[in-house]
Protein backbone atom coordinates (compact mmCIF):
# COMPACT_ATOMS: atom_id res chain seq x y z
CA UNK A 1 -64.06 14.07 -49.79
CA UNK A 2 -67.51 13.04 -48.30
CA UNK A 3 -66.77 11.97 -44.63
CA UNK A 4 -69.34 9.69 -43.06
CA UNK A 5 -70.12 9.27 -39.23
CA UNK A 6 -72.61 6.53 -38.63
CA UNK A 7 -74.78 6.05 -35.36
CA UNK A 8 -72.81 3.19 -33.24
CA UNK A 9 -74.58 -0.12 -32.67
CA UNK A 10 -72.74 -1.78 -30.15
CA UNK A 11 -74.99 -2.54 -27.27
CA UNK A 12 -75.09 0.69 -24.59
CA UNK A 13 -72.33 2.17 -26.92
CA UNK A 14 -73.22 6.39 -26.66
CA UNK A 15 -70.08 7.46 -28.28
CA UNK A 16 -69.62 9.24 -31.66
CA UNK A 17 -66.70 9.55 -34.04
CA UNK A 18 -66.93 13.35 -34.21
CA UNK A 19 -67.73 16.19 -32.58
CA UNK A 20 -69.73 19.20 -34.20
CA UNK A 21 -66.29 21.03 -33.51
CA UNK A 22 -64.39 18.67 -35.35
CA UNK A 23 -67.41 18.61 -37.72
CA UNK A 24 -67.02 22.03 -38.57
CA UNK A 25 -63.25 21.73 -39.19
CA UNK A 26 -63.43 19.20 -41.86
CA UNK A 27 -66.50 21.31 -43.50
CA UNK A 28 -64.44 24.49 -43.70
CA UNK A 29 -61.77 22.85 -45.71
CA UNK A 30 -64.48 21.83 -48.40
CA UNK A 31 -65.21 18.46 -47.39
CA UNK A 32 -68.85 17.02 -47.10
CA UNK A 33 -69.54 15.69 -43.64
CA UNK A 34 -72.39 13.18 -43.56
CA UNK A 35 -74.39 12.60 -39.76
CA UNK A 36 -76.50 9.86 -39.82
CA UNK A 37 -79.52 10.84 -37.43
CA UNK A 38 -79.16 11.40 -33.12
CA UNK A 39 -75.67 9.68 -34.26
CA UNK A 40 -74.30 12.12 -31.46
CA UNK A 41 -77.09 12.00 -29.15
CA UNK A 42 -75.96 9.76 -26.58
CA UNK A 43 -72.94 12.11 -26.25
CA UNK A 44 -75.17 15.40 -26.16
CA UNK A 45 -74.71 16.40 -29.40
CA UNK A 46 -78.09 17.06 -31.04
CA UNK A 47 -78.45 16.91 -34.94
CA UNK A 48 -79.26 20.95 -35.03
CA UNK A 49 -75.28 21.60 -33.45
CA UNK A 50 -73.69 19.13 -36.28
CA UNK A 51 -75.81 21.53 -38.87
CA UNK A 52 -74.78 24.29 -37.30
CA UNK A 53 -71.35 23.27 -37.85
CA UNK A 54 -71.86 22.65 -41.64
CA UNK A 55 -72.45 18.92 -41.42
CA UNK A 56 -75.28 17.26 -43.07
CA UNK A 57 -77.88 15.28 -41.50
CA UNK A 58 -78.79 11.90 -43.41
CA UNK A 59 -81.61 9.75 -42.54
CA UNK A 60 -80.08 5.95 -42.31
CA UNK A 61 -76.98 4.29 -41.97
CA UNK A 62 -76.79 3.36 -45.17
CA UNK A 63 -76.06 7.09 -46.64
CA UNK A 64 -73.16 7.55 -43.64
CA UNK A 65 -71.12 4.26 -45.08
CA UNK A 66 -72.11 5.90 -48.48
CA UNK A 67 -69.34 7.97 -47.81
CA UNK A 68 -65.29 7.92 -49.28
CA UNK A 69 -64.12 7.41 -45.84
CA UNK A 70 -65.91 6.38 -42.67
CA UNK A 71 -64.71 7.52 -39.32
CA UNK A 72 -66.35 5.42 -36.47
CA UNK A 73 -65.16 4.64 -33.09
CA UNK A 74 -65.92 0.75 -32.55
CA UNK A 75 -65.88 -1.89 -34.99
CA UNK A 76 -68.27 -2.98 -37.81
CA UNK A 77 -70.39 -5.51 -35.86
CA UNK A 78 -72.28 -8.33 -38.16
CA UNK A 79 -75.42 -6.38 -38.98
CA UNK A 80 -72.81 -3.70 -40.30
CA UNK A 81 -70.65 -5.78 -42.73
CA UNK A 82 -72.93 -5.17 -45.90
CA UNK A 83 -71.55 -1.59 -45.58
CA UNK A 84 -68.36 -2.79 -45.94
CA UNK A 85 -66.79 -2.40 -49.68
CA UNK A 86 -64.16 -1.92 -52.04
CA UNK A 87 -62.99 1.62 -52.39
CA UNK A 88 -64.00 2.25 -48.71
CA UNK A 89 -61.66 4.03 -46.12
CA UNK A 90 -62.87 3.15 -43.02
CA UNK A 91 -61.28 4.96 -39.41
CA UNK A 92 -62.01 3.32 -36.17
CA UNK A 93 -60.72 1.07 -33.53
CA UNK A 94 -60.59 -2.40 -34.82
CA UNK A 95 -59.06 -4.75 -32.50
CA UNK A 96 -58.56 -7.54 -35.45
CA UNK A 97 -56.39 -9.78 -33.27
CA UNK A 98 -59.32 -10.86 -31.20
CA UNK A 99 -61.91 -10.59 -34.34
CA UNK A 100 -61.09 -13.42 -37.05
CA UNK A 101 -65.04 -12.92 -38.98
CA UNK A 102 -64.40 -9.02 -39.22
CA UNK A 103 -60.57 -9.70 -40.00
CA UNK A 104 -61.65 -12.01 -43.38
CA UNK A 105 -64.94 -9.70 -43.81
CA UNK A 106 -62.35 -6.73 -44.19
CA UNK A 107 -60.14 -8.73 -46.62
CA UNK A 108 -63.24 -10.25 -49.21
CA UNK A 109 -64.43 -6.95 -49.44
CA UNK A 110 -61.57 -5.03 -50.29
CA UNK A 111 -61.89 -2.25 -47.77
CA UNK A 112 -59.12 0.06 -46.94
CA UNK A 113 -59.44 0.20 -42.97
CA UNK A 114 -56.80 2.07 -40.57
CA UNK A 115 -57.13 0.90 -36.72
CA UNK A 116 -56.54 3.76 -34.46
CA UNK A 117 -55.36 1.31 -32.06
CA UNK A 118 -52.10 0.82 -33.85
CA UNK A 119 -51.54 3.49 -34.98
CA UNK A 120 -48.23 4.39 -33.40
CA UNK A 121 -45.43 7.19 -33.44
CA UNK A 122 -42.02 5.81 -31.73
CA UNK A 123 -43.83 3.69 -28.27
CA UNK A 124 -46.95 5.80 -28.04
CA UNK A 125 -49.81 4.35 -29.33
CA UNK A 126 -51.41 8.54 -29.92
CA UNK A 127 -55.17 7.53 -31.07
CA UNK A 128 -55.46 4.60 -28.50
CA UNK A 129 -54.09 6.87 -25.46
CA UNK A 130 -57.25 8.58 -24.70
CA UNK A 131 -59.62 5.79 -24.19
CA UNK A 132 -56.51 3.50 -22.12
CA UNK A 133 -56.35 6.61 -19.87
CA UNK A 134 -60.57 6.37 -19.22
CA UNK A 135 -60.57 3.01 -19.40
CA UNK A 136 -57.85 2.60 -16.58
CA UNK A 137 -59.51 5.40 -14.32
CA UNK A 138 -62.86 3.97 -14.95
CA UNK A 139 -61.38 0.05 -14.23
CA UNK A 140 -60.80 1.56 -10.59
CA UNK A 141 -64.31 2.83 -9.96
CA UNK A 142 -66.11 0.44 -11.37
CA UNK A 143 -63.86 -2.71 -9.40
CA UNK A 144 -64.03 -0.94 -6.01
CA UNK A 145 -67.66 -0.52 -6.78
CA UNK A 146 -68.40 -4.47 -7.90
CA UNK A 147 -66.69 -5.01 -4.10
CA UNK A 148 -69.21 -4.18 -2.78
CA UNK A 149 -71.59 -7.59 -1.33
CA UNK A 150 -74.60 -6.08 -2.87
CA UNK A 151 -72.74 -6.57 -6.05
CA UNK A 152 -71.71 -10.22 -5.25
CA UNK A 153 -67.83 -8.50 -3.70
CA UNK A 154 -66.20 -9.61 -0.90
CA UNK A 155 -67.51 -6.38 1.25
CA UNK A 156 -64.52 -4.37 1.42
CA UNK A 157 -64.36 -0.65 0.74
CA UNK A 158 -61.42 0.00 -1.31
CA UNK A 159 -59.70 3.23 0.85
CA UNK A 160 -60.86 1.46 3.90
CA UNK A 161 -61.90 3.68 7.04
CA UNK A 162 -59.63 4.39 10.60
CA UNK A 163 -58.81 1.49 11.96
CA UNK A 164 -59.47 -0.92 9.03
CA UNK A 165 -57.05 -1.54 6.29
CA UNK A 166 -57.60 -0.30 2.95
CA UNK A 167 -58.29 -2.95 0.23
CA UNK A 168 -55.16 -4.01 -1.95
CA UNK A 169 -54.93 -3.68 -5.70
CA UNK A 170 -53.39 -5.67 -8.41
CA UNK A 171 -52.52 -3.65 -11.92
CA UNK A 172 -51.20 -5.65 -14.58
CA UNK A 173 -48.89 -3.68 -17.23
CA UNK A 174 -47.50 0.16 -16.50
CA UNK A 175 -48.60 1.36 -19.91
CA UNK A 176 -51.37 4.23 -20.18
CA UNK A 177 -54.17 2.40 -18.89
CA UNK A 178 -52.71 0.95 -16.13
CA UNK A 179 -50.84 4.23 -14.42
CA UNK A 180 -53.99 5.89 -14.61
CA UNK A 181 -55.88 3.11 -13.00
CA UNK A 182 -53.25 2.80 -10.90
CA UNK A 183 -53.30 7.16 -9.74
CA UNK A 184 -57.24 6.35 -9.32
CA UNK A 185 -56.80 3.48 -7.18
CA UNK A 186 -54.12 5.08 -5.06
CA UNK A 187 -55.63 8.40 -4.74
CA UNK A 188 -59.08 6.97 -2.98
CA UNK A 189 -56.92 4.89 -0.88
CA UNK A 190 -56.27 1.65 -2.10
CA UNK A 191 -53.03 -0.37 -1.20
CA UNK A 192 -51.46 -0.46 -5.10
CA UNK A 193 -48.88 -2.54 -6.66
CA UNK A 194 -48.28 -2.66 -10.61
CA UNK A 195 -46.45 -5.25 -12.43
CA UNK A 196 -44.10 -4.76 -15.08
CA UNK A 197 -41.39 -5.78 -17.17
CA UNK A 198 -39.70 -2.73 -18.75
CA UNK A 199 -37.59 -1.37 -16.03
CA UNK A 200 -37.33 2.12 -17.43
CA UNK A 201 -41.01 2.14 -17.13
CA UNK A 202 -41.07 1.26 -13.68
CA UNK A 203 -38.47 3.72 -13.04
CA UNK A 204 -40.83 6.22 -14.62
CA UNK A 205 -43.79 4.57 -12.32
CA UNK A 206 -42.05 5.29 -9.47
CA UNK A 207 -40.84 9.19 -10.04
CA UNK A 208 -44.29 9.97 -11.04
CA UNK A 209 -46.81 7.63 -8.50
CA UNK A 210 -43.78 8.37 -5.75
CA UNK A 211 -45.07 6.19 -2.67
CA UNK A 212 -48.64 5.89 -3.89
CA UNK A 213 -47.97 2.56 -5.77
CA UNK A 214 -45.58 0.29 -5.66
CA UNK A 215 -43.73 -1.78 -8.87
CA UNK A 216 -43.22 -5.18 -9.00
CA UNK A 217 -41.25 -6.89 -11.94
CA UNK A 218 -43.87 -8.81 -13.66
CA UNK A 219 -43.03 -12.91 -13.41
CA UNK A 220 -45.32 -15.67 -12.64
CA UNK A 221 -43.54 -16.58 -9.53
CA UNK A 222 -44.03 -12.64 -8.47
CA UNK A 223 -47.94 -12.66 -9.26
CA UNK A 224 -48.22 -15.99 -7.74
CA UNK A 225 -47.23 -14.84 -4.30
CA UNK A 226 -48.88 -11.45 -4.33
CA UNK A 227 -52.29 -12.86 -6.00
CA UNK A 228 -53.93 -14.25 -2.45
CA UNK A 229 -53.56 -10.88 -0.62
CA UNK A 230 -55.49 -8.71 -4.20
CA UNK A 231 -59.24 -7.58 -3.24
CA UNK A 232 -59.17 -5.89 -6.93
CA UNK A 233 -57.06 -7.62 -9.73
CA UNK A 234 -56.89 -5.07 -12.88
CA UNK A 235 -55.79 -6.50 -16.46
CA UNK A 236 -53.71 -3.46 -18.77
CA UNK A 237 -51.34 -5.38 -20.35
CA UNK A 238 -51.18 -4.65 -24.25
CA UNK A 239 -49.24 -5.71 -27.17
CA UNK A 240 -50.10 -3.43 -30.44
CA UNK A 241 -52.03 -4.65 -32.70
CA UNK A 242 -51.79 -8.25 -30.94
CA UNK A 243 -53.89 -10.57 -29.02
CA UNK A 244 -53.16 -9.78 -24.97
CA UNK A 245 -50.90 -12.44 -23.41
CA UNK A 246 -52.77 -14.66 -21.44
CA UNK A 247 -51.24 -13.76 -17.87
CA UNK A 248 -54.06 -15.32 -15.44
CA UNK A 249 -54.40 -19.21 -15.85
CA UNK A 250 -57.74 -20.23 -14.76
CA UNK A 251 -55.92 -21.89 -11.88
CA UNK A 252 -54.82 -18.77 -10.61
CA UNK A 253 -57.52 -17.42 -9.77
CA UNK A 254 -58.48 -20.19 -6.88
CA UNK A 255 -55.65 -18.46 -4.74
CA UNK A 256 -57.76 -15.60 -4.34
CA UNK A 257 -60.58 -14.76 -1.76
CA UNK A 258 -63.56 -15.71 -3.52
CA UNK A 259 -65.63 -11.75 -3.78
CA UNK A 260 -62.69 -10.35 -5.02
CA UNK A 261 -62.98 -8.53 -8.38
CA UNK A 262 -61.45 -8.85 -11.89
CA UNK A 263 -61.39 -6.14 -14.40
CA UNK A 264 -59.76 -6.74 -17.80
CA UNK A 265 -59.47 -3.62 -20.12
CA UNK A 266 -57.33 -6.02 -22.23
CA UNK A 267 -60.67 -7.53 -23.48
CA UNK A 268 -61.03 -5.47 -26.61
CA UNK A 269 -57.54 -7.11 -27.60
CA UNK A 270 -59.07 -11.01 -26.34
CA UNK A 271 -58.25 -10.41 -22.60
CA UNK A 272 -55.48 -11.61 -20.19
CA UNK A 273 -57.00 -13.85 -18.89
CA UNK A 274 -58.17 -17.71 -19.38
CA UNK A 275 -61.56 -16.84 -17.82
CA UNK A 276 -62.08 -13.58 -19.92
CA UNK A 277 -65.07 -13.32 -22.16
CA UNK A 278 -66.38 -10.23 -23.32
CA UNK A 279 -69.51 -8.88 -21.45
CA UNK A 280 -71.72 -5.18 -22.25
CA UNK A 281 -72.83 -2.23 -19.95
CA UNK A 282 -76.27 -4.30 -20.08
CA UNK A 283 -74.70 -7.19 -18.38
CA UNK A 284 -71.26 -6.10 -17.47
CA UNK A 285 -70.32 -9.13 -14.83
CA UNK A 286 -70.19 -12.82 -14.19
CA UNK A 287 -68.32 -14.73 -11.50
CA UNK A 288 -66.03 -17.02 -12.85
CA UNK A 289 -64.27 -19.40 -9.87
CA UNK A 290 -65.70 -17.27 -7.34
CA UNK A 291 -64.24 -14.21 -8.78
CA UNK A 292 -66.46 -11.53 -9.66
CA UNK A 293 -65.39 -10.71 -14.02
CA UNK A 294 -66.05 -7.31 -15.15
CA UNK A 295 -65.02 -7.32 -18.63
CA UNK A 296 -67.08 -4.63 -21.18
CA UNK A 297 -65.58 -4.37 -24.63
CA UNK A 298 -66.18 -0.72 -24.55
CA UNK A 299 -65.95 0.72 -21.67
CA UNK A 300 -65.46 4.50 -21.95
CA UNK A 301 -69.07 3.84 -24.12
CA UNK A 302 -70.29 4.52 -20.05
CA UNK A 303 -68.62 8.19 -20.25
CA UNK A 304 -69.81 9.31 -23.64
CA UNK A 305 -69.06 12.54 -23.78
CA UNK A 306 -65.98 12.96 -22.05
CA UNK A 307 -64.69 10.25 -24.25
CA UNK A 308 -65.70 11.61 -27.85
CA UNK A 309 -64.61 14.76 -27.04
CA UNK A 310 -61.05 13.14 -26.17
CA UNK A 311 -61.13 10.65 -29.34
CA UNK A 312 -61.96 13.59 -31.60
CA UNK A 313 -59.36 16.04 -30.05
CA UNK A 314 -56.85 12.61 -30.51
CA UNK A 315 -58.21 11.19 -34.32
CA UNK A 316 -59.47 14.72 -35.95
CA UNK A 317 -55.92 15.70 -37.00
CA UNK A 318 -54.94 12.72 -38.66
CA UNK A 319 -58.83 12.34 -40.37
CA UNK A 320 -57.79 16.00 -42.04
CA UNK A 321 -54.78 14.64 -43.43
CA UNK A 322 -56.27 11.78 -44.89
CA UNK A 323 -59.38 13.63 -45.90
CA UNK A 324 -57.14 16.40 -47.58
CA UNK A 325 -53.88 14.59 -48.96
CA UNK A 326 -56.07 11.06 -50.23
CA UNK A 327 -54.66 7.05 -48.68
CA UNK A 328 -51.50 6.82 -50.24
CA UNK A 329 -50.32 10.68 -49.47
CA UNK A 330 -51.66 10.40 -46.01
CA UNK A 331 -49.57 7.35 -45.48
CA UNK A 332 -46.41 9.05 -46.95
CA UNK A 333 -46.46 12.27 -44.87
CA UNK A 334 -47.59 10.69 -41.49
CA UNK A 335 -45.66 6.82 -41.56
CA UNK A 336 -47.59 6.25 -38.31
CA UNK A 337 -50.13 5.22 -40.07
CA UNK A 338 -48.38 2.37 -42.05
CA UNK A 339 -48.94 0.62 -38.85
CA UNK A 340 -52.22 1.66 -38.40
CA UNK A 341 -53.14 -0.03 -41.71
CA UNK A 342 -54.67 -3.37 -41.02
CA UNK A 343 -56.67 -3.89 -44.62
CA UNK A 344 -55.60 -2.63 -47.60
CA UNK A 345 -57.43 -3.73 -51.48
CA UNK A 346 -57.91 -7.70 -50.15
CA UNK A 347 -54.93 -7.68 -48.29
CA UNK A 348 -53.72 -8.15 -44.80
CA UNK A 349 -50.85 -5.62 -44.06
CA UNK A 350 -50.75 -5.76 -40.21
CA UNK A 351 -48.18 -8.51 -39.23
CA UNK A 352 -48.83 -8.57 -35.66
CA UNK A 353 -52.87 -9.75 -37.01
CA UNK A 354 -51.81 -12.49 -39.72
CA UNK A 355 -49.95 -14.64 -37.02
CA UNK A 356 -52.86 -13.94 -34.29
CA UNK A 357 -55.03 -15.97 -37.03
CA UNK A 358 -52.68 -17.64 -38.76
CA UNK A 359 -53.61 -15.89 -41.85
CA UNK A 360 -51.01 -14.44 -44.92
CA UNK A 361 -49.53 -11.36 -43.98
CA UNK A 362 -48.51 -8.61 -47.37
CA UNK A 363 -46.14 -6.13 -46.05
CA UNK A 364 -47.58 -2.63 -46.58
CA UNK A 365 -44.74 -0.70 -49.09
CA UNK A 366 -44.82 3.07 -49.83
CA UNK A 367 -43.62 4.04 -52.72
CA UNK A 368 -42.32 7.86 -53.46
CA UNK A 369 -46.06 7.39 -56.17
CA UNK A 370 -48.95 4.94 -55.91
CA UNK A 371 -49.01 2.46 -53.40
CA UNK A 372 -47.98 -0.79 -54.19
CA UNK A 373 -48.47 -3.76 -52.59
């Protein structure tokens, strides 16, 4: 199979599919692994170690989505739908639920596209994992840093000093993202509390944070009461595959001191909050009701190479099955990726998508042959 890896376009977005490591895998198993140009560079991976690796250096973009199957890591953006086609595989993150134009691009053109982000064994969501857990450090260092008054904060250090209390923190949702933000934010000081509604989760919280964080269960009358006191407010709530609840009401946010920070990771999925509109590394904040909103669609694009080297070590397995066994046989052998199958031949076949835009929904059936739909 020819495997393309295009150069990303998203604004300040350094990250690459593929590694020349995992490069080299897929080449020694016969397949044909096409590198658009300084596609890795922003990650430190020259041209010279893809060819190395076996890999194939093509000039444009153009030859990459020439490719059977395209393995990315954001999604198409506008000046990348032309690329998009029938008989096309295309792995990346896709975030449909907050993306109605790419969601109906997908569909007219036929493509076949798996979203890593739903891709899902039992609760874990495997090829999503790796950028929730740098996305939920990273929402720590970048809010205590956006506290700062040169940065239009409030002025308060986030571990505080002797003598001064240390700043308090806010972490919506107990999932991946937000227990890592929440061991960042607790381990340079911070006063932590992390809302929830799955008790077993918080139980889990609890053993493994011990007195570092606290839980709360996760109710409006809960976040009301705690919401004044929050110097850093932290959004990690996630529903697979669907748009993020919208837990902060615009009114909400007048309770608390005006400097204090915002960071939604849920943004990619539409954010959870009313005031929540995506932003880039170029301009990454804007105060919204005195609250300062830091809210980049990609954020582990800031930490390049630490996170392609943990999408590839996540995504490369299930690539090689796809790349060696074909769509349908992929999809038989590994049924996690039923669920990561959001377009398939003109047809929607992610439910969870269809009702975010009110759009017909075709249930995705595998047959013991051919897929049918």
């Amino acid at each position: 199979m020819k495997i393309g890896i295009p150069k990303e376009v998203k604004v300040k977005e350094n990250r690459v599919a593929c590694t020349p490591g995992g490069a080299r895998m897929l080449t020694r198993v016969g397949h044909e692994v096409l590198v658009e140009t300084d596609a890795g560079l922003g990650s430190g991976f020259p041209d010279d170690q893809y060819e190395r690796a076996g890999a194939t250096i093509v000039p444009t973009a153009e030859d990459a989505w020439g490719a059977d199957m395209v393995v990315k890591v954001k999604e198409p953006i506008r000046s990348e739908y032309g690329f998009l086609r029938e008989g096309l595989l295309l792995f990346t993150y896709l975030h449909l639920a907050a993306d109605k134009p790419l969601t109906e691009r997908l569909i007219e053109s036929k493509t076949r596209a798996i979203a890593y982000e739903t891709v899902q064994t039992g609760r874990r969501l495997p090829l999503l994992e790796p950028m929730s857990e740098i996305a939920g450090r990273m929402s720590t260092l970048v809010g205590a840093y956006y506290l700062s008054k040169a940065q239009g904060g409030k002025g308060v250090l986030l571990g505080g000093v002797p003598g001064v209390l240390p700043g308090n923190v806010l972490v919506l949702g107990g999932g991946t993202a937000g227990i890592n933000a929440g061991r960042v934010a607790a381990g340079i000081g911070g006063e932590v509390t992390i809302l929830e509604v799955d008790i077993e989760k918080m139980r889990f919280l609890d053993i493994t944070l011990h007195s570092a964080a606290h839980t709360l269960y996760s109710n409006e009358q809960n976040l009301m009461e705690i919401l004044p006191s929050i110097d850093l407010l932290i959004g990690a709530v996630l529903v697979p595959g669907a748009a993020a609840p919208k837990l902060i009401r615009r009114e909400m946010l007048h309770v608390m001191k005006p400097g204090s920070v915002f960071v939604d990771i849920a943004v990619d999925q539409g954010g959870c909050a009313e005031t929540t509109r995506a932003t880039t590394h170029e301009e990454p904040t804007y105060v919204e009701e005195d609250i300062v909103h830091y809210c980049v669609a990609n954020m582990p694009g800031a930490y390049a190479r630490t996170s392609t080297q943990a999408l590839t070590n996540a995504t490369l397995p299930y690539a090689l099955k796809i790349a060696n066994l074909g769509f349908e046989a992929a999809l038989r052998q590994m049924p996690e990726l039923i669920l990561g199958a959001n377009t398939v031949d003109g047809k929607l076949v992610h439910e969870a998508v269809a009702e975010a835009h009110g759009l017909p929904f075709t249930p995705l059936r595998i047959e013991a042959s051919p897929l049918d739909l």
